[in-house]
PDB file of N, CA and C in Angstrom:
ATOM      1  N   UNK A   1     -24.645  16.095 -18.280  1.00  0.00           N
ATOM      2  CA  UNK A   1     -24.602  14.863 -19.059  1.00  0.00           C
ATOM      3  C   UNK A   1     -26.004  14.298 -19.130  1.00  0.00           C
ATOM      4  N   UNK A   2     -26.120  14.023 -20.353  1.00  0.00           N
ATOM      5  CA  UNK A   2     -27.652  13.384 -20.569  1.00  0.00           C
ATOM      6  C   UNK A   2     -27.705  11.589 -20.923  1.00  0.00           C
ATOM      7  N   UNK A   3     -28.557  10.880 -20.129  1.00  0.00           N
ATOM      8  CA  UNK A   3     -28.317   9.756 -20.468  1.00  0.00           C
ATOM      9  C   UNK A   3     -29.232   9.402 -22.357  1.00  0.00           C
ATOM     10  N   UNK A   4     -29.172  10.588 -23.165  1.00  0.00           N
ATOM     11  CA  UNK A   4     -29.053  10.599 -24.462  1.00  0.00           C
ATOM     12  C   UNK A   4     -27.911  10.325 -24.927  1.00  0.00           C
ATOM     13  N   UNK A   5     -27.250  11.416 -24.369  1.00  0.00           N
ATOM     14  CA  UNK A   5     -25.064  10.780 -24.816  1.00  0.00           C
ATOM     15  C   UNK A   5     -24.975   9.520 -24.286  1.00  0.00           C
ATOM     16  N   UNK A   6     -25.429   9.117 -23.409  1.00  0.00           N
ATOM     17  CA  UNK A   6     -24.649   7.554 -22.972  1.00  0.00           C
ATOM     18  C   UNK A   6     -25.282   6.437 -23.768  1.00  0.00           C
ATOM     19  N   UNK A   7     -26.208   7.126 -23.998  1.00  0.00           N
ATOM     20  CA  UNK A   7     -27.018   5.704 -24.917  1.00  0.00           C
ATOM     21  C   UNK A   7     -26.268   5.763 -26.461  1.00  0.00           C
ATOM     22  N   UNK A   8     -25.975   6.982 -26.922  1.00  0.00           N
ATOM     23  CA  UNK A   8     -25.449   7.008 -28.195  1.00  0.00           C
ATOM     24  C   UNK A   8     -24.128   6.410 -28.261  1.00  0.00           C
ATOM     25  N   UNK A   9     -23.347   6.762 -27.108  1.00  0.00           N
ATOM     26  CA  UNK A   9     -22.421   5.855 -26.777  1.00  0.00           C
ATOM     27  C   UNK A   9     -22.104   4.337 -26.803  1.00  0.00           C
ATOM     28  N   UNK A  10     -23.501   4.151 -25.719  1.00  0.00           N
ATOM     29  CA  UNK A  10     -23.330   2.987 -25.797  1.00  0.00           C
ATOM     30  C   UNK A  10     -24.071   1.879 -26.668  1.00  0.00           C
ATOM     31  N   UNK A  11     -24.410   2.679 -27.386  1.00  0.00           N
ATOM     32  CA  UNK A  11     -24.915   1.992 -29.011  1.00  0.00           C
ATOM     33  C   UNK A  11     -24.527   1.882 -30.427  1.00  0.00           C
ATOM     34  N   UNK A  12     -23.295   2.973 -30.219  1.00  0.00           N
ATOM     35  CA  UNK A  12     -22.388   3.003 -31.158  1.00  0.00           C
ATOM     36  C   UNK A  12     -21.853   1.937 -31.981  1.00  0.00           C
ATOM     37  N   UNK A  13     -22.001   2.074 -33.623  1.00  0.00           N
ATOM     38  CA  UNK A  13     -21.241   0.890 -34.183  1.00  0.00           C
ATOM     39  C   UNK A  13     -20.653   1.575 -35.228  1.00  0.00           C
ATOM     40  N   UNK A  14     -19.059   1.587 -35.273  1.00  0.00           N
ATOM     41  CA  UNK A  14     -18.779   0.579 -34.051  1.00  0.00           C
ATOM     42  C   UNK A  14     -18.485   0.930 -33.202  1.00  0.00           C
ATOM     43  N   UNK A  15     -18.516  -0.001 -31.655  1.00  0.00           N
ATOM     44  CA  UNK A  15     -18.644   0.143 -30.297  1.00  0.00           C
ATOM     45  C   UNK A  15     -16.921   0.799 -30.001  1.00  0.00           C
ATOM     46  N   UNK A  16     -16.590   2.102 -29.505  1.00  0.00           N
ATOM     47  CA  UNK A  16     -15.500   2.696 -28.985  1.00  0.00           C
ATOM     48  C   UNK A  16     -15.339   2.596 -27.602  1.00  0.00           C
ATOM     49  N   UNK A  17     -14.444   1.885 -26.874  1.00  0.00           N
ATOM     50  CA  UNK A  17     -14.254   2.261 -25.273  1.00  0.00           C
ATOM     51  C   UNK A  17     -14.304   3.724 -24.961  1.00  0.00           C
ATOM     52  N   UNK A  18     -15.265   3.727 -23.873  1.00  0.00           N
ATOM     53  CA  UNK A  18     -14.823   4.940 -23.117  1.00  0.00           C
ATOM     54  C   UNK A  18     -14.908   4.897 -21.458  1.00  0.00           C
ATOM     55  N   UNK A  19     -14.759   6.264 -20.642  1.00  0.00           N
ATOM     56  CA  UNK A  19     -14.890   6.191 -19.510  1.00  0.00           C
ATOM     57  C   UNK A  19     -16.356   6.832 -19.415  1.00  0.00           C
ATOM     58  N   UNK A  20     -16.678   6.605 -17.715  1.00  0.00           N
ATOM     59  CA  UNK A  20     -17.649   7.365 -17.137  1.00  0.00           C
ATOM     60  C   UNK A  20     -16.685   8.237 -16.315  1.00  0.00           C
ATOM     61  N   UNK A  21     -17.102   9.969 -16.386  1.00  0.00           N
ATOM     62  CA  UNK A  21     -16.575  10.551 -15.391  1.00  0.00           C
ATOM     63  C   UNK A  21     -17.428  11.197 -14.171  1.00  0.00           C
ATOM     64  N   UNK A  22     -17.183  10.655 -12.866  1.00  0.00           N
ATOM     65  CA  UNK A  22     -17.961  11.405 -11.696  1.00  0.00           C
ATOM     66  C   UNK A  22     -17.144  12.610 -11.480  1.00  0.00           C
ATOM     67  N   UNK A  23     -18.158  13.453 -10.976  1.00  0.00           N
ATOM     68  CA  UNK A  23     -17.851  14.517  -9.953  1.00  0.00           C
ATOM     69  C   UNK A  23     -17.027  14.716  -9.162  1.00  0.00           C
ATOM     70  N   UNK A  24     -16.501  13.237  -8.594  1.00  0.00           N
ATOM     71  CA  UNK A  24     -15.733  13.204  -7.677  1.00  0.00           C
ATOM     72  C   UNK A  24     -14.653  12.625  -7.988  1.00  0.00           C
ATOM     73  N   UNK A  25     -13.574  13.221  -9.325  1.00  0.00           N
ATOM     74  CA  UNK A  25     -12.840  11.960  -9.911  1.00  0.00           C
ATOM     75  C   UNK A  25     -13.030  10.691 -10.184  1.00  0.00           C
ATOM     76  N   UNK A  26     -13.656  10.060  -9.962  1.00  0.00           N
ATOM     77  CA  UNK A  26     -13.374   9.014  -9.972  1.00  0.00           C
ATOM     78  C   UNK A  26     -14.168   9.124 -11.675  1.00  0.00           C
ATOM     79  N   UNK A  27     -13.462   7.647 -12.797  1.00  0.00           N
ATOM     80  CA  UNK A  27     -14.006   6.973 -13.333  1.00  0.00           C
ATOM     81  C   UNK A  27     -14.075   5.771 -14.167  1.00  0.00           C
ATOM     82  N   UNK A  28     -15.008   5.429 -14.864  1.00  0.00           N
ATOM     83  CA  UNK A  28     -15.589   3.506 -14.525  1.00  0.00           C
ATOM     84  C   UNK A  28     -15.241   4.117 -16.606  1.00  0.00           C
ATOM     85  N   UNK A  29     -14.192   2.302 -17.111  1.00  0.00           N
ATOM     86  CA  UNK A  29     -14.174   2.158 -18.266  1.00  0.00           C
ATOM     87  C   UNK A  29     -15.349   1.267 -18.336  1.00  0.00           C
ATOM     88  N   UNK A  30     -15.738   0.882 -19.671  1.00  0.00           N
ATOM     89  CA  UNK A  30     -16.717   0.198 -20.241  1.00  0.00           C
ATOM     90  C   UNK A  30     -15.723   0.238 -21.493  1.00  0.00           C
ATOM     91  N   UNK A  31     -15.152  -1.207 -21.779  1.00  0.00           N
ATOM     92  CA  UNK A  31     -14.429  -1.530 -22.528  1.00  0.00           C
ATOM     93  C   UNK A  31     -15.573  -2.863 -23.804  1.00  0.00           C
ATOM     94  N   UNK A  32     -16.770  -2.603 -23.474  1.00  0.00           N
ATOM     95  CA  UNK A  32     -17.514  -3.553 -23.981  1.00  0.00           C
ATOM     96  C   UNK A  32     -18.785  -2.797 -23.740  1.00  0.00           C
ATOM     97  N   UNK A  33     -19.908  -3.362 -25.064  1.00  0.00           N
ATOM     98  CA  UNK A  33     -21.180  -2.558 -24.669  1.00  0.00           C
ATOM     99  C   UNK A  33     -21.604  -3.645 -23.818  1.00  0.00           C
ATOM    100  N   UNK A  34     -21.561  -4.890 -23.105  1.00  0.00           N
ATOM    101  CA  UNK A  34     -22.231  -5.934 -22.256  1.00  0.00           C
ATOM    102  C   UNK A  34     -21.612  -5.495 -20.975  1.00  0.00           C
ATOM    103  N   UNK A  35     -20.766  -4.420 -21.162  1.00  0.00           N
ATOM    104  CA  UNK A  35     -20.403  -4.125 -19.684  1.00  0.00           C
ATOM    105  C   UNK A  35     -20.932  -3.092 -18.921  1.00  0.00           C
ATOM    106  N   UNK A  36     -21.973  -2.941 -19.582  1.00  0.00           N
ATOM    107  CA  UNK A  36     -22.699  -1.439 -18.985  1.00  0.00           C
ATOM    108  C   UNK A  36     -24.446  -1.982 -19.423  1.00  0.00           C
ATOM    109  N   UNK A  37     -25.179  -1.381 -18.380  1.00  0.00           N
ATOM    110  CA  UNK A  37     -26.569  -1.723 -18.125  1.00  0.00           C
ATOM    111  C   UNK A  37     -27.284  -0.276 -17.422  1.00  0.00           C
ATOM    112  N   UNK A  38     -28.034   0.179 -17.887  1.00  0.00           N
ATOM    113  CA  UNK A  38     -28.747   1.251 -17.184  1.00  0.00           C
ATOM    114  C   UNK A  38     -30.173   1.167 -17.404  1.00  0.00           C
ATOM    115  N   UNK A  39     -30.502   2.117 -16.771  1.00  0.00           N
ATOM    116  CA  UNK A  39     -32.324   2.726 -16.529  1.00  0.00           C
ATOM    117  C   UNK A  39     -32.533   3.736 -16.411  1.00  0.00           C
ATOM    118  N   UNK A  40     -32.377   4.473 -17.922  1.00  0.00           N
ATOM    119  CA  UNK A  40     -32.750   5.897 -17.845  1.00  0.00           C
ATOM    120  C   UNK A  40     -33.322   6.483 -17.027  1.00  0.00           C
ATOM    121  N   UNK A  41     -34.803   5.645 -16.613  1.00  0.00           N
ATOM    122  CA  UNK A  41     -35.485   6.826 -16.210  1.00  0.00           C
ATOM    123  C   UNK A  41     -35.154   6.515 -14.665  1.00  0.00           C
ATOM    124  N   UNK A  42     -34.821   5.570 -14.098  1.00  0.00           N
ATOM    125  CA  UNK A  42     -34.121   5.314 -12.658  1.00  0.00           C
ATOM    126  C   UNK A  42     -33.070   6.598 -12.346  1.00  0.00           C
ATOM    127  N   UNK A  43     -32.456   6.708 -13.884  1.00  0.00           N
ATOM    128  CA  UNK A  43     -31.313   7.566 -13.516  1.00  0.00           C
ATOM    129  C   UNK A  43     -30.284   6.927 -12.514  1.00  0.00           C
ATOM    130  N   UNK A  44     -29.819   5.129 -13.155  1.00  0.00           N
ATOM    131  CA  UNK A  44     -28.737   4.631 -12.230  1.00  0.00           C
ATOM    132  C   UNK A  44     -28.335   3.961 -13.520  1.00  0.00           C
ATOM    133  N   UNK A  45     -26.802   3.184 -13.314  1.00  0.00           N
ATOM    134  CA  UNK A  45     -26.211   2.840 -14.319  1.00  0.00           C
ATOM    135  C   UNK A  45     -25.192   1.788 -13.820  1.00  0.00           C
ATOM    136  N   UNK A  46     -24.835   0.776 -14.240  1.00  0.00           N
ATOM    137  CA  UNK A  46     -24.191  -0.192 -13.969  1.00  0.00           C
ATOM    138  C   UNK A  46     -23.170  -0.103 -14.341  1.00  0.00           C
ATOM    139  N   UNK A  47     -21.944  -0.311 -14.079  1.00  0.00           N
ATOM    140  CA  UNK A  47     -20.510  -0.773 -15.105  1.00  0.00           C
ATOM    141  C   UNK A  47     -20.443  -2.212 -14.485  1.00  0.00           C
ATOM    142  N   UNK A  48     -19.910  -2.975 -15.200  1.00  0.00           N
ATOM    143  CA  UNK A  48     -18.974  -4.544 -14.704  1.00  0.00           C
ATOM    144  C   UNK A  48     -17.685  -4.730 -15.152  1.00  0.00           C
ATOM    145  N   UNK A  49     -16.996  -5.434 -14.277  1.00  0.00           N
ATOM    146  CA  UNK A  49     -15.916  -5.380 -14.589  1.00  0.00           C
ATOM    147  C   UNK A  49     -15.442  -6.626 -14.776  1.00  0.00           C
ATOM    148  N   UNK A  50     -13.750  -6.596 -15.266  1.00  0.00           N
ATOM    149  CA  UNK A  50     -13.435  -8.543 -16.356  1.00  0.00           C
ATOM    150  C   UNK A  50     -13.526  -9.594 -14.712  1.00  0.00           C
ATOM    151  N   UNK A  51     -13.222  -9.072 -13.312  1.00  0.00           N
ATOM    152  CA  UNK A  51     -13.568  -9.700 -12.601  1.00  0.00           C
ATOM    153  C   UNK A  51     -14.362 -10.233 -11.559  1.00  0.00           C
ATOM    154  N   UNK A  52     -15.948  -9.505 -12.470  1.00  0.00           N
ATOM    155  CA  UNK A  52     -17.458  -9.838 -12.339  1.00  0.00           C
ATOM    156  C   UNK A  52     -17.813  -9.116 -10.877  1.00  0.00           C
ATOM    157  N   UNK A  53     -16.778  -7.913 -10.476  1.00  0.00           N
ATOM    158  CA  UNK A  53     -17.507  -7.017  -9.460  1.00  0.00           C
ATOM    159  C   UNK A  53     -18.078  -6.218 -10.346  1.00  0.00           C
ATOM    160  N   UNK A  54     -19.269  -5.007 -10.170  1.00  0.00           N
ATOM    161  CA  UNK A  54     -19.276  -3.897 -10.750  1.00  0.00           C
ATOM    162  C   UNK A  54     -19.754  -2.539  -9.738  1.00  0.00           C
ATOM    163  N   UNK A  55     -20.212  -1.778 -10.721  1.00  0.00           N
ATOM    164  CA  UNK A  55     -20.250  -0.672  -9.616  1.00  0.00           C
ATOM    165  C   UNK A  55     -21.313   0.100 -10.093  1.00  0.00           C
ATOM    166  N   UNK A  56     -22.151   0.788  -9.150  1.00  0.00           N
ATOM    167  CA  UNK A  56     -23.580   1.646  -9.445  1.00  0.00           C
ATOM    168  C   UNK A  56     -23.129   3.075  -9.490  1.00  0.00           C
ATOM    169  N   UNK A  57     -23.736   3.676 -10.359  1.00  0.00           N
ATOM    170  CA  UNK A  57     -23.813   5.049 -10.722  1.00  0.00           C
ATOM    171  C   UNK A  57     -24.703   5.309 -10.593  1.00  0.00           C
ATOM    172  N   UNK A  58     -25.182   6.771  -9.877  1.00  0.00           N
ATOM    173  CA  UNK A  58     -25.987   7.555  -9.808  1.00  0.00           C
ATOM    174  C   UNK A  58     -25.796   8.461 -11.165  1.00  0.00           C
ATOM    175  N   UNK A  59     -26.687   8.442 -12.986  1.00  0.00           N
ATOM    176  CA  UNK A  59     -26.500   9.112 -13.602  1.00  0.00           C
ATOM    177  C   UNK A  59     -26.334  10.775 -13.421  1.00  0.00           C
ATOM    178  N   UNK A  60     -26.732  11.421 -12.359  1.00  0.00           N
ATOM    179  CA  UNK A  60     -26.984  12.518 -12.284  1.00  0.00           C
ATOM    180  C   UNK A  60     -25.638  13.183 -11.689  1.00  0.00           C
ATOM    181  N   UNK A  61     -24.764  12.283 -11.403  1.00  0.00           N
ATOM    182  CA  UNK A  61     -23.280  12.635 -10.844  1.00  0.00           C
ATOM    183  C   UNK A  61     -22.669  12.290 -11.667  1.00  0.00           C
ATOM    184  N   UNK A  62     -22.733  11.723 -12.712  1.00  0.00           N
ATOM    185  CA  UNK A  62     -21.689  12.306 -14.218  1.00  0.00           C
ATOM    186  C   UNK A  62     -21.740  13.583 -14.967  1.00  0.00           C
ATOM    187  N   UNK A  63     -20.753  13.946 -15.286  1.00  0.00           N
ATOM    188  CA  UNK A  63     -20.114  14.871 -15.546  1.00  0.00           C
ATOM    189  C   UNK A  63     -19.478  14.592 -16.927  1.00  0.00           C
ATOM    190  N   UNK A  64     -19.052  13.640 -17.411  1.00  0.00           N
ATOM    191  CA  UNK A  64     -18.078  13.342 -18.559  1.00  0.00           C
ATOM    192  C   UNK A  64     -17.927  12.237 -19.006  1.00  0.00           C
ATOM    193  N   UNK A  65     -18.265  12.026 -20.663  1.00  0.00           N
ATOM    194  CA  UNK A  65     -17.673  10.916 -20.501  1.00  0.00           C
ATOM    195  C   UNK A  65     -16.454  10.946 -22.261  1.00  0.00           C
ATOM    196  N   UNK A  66     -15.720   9.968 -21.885  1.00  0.00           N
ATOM    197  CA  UNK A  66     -14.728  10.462 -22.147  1.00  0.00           C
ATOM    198  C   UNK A  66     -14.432   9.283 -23.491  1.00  0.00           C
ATOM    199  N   UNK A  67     -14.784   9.413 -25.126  1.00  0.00           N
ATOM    200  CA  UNK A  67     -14.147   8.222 -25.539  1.00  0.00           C
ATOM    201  C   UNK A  67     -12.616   7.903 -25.650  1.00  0.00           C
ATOM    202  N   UNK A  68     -12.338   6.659 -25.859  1.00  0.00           N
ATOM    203  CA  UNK A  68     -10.700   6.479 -25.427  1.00  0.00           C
ATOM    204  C   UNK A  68     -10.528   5.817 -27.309  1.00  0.00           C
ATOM    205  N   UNK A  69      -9.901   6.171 -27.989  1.00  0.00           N
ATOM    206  CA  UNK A  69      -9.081   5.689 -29.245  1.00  0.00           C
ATOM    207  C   UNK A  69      -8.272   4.684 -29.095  1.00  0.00           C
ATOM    208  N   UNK A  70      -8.182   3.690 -29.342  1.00  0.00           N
ATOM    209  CA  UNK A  70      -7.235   2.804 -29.397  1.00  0.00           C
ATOM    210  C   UNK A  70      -6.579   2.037 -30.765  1.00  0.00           C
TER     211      UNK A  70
END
């Protein structure tokens, strides 16, 4: 996964929900482009969530990401 796809993603208009998928199952929706924040070249990535916890990604442990249709 290249944080090229995530940016196209997450610049998309119009903006489509999708997931982040880790390595390790687990993964983070971004149901909003204000809900996601990264630093390419850090290679880390933010999600937030509707009840203002969020969670850090290491970009280099994604694997997938997944858009969702609604």
């Amino acid at each position: 996964m290249t944080t090229e796809a995530l940016s196209k993603l997450h610049h998309a208009s119009p903006f489509r929900p999708f997931h982040i998928r880790l390595g390790n199952g687990k993964a983070f929706p971004v149901a909003r482009p204000e809900m996601l924040a990264y630093a390419p070249k850090q290679q880390t990535a933010f999600v937030y969530f509707e009840n203002g916890s969020f969670e850090i990604i290491d970009l280099p442990h994604v694997i997938g990401l997944e858009v969702l249709f609604t």
